[in-house]
C-alpha atoms as a PDB file:
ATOM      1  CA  UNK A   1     -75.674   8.680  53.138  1.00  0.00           C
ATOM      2  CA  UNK A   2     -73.073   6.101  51.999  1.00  0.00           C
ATOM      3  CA  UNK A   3     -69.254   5.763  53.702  1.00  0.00           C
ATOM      4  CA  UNK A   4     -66.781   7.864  51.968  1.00  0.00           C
ATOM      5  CA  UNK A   5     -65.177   4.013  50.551  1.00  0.00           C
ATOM      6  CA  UNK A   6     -69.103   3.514  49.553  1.00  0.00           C
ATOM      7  CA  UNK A   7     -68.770   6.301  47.517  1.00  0.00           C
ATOM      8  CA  UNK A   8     -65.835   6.117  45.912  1.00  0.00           C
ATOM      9  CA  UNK A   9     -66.260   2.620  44.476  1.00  0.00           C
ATOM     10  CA  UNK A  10     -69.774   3.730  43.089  1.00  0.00           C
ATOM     11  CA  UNK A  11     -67.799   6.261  41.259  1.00  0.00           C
ATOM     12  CA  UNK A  12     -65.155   4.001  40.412  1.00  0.00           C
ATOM     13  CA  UNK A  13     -67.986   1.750  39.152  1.00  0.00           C
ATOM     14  CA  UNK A  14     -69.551   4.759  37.410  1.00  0.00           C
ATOM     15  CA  UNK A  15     -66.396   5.483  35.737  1.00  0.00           C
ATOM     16  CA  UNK A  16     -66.099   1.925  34.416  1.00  0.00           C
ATOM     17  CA  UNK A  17     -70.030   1.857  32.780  1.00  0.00           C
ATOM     18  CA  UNK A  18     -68.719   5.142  31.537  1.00  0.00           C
ATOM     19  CA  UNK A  19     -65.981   4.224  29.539  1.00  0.00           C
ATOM     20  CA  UNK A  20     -67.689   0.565  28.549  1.00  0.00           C
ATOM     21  CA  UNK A  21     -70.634   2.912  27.268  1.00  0.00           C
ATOM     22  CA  UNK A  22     -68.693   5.174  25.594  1.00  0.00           C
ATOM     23  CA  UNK A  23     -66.924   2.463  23.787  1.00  0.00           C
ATOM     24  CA  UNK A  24     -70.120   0.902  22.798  1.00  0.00           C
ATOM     25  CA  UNK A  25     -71.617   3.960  21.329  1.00  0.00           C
ATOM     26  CA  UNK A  26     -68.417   5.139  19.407  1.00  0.00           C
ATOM     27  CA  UNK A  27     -68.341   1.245  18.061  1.00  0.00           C
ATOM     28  CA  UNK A  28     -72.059   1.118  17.169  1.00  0.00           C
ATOM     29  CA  UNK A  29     -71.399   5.120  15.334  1.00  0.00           C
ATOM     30  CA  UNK A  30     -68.552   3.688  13.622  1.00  0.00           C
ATOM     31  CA  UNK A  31     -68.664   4.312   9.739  1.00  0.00           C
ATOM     32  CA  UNK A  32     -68.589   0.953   7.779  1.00  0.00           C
ATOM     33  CA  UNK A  33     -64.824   0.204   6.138  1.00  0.00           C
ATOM     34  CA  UNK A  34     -64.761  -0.273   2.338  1.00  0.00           C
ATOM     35  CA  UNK A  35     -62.677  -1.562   0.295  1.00  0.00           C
ATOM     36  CA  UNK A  36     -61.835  -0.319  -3.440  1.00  0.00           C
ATOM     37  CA  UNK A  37     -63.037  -2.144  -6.633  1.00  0.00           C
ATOM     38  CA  UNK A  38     -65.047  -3.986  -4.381  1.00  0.00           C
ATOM     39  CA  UNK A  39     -68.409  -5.379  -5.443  1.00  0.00           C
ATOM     40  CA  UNK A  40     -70.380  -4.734  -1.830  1.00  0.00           C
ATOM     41  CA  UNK A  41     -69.878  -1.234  -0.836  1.00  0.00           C
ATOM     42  CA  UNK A  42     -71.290  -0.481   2.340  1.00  0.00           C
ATOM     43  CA  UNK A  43     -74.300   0.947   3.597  1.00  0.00           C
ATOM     44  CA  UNK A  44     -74.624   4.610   3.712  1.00  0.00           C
ATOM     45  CA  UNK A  45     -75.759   5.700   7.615  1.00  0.00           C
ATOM     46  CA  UNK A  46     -77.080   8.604   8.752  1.00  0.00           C
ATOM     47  CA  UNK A  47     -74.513   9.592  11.171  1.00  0.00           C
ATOM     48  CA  UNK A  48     -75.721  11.773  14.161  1.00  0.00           C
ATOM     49  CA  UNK A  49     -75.046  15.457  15.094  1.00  0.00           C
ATOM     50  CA  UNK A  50     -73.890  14.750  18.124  1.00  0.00           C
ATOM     51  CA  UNK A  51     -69.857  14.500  18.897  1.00  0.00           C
ATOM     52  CA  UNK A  52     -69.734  11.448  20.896  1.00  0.00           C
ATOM     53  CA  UNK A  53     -66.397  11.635  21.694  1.00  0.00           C
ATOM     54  CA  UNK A  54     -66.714  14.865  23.488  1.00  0.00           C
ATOM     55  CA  UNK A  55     -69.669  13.929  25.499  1.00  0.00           C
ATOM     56  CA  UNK A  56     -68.015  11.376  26.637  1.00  0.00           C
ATOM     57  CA  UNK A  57     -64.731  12.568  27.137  1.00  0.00           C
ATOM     58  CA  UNK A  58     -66.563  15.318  29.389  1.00  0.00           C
ATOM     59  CA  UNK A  59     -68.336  12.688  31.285  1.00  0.00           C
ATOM     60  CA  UNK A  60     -65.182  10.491  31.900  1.00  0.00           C
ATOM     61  CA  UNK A  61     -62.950  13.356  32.836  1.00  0.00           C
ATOM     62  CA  UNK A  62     -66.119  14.884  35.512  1.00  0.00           C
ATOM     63  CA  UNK A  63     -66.052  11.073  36.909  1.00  0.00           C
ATOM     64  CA  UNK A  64     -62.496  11.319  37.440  1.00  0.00           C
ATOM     65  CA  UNK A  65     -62.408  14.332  38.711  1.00  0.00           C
ATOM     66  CA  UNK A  66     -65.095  13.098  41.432  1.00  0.00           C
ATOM     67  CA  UNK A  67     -63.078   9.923  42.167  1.00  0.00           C
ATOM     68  CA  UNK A  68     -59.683  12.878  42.711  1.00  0.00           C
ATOM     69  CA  UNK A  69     -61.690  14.892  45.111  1.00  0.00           C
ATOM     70  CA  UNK A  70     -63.525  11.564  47.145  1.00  0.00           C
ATOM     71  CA  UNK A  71     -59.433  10.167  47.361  1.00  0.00           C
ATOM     72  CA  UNK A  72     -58.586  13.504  49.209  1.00  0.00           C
ATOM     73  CA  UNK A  73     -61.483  13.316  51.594  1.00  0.00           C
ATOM     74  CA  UNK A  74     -60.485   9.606  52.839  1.00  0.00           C
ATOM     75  CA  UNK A  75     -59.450  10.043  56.112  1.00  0.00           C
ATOM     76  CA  UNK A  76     -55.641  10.288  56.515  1.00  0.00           C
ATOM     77  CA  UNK A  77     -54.054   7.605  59.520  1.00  0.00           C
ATOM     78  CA  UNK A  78     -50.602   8.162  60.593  1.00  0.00           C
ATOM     79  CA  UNK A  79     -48.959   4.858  58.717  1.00  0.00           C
ATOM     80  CA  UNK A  80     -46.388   2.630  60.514  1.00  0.00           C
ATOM     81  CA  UNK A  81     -42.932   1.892  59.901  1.00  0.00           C
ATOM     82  CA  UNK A  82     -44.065  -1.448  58.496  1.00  0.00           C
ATOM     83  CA  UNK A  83     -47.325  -0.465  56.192  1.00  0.00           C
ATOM     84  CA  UNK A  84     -44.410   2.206  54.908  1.00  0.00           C
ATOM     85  CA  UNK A  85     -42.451  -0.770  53.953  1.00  0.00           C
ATOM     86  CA  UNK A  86     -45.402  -2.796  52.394  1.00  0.00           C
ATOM     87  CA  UNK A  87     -46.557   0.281  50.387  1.00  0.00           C
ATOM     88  CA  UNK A  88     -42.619   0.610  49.166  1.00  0.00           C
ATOM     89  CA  UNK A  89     -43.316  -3.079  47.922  1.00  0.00           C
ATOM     90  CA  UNK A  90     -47.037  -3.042  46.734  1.00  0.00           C
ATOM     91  CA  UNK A  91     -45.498   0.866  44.635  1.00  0.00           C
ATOM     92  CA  UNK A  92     -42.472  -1.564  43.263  1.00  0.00           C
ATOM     93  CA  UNK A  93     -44.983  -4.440  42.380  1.00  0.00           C
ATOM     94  CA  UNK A  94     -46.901  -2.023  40.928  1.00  0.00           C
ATOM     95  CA  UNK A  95     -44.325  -0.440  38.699  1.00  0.00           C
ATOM     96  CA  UNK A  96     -42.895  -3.988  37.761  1.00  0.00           C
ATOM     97  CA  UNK A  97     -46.579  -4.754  36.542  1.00  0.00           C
ATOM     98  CA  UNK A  98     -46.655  -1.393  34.734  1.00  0.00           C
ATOM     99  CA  UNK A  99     -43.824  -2.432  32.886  1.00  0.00           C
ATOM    100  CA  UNK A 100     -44.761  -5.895  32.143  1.00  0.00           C
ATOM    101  CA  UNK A 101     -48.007  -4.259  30.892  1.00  0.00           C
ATOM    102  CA  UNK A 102     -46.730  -1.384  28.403  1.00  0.00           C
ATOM    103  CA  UNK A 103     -44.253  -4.416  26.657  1.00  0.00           C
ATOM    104  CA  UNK A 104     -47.688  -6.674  26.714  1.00  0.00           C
ATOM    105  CA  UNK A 105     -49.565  -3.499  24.979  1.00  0.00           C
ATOM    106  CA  UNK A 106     -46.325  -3.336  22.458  1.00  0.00           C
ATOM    107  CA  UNK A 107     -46.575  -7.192  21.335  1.00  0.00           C
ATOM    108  CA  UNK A 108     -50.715  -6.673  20.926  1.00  0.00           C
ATOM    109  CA  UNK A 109     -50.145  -3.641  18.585  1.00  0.00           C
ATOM    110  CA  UNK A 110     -47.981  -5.279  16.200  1.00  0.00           C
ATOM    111  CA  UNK A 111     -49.843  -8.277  16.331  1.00  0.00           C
ATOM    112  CA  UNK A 112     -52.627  -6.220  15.807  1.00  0.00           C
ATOM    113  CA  UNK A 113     -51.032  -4.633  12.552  1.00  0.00           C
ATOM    114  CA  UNK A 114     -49.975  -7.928  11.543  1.00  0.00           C
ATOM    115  CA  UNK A 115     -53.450  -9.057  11.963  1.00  0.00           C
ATOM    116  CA  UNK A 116     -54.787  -5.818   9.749  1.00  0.00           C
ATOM    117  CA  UNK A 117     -52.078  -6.529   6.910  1.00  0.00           C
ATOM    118  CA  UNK A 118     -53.490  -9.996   6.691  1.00  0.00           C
ATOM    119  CA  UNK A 119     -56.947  -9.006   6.400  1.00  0.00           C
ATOM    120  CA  UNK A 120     -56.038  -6.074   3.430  1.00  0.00           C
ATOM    121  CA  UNK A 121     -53.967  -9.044   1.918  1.00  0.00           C
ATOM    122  CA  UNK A 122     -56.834 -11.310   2.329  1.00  0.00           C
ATOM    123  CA  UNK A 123     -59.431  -8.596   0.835  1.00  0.00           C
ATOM    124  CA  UNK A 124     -56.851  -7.738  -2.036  1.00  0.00           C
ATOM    125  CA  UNK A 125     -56.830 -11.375  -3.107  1.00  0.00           C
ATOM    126  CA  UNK A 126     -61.023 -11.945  -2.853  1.00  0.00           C
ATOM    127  CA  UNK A 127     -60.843  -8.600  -5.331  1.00  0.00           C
ATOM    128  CA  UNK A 128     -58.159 -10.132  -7.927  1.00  0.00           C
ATOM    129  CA  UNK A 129     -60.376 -13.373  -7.844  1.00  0.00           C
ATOM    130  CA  UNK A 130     -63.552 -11.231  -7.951  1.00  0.00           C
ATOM    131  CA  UNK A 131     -62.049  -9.532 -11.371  1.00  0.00           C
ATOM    132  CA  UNK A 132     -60.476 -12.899 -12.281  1.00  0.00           C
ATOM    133  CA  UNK A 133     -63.950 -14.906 -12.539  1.00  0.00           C
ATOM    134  CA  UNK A 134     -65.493 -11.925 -14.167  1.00  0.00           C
ATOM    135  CA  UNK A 135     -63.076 -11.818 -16.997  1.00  0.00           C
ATOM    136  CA  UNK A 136     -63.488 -16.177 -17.478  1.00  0.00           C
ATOM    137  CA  UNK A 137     -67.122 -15.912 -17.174  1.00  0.00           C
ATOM    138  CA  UNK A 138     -67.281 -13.325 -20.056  1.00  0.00           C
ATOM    139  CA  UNK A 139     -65.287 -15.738 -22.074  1.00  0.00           C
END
């Protein structure tokens, strides 16, 4: 049987295919977007019975709960003044990074929104030309 370390990064790595897979699945599910007055309505799918985002959400939260209970049976050494100090700076790097992170995530959603106005703004305008060429070519 694998080291307790062994273990832990298999369910780490478990965890990651998890959430990759679960992404991939919900993405693939996804119904098509439409847009109104638009000539090329999408597809109809048949969508499947199955809630996705449950099944997964159970199988990430059991994972996690398996990589909880593998942290607490790592054996526990008695930590020196100095690793004290270097875990106080790794926890402060840590937080800084955090930080740095969340304002990253803030820029990416309004870019993001930015990004999705555009896109209506550009669909709106391929509709008014759409209607546009219809009413010259009928006169």
């Amino acid at each position: 049987m694998a080291d307790r370390l062994t273990q832990l990064q298999d369910a780490v790595n478990a965890q990651a295919e998890n959430i990759c897979n679960s992404i991939g699945v919900l993405q693939a599910c996804a119904p098509p977007s439409s847009f109104p007055d638009f000539e090329k309505s999408p597809r109809k799918t048949e969508q499947h019975k199955e809630d996705y985002c449950q099944t997964f959400a159970n199988l990430i939260a059991s994972t996690a709960k398996e990589i909880d209970v593998l942290i607490d049976f790592l054996p526990n050494e008695d930590i020196s003044q100095d690793s004290q100090e270097e875990f106080k700076r790794f926890d402060k790097e840590n937080k800084d990074a955090a930080l740095k992170l969340e304002k990253v995530v803030i820029a990416g959603e309004v870019l993001l929104e930015q990004i999705r106005k555009a896109l209506r703004d550009i669909a709106q305008s391929q509709i008014e030309i759409q209607k546009l060429s219809n009413i010259n070519g009928n006169l």
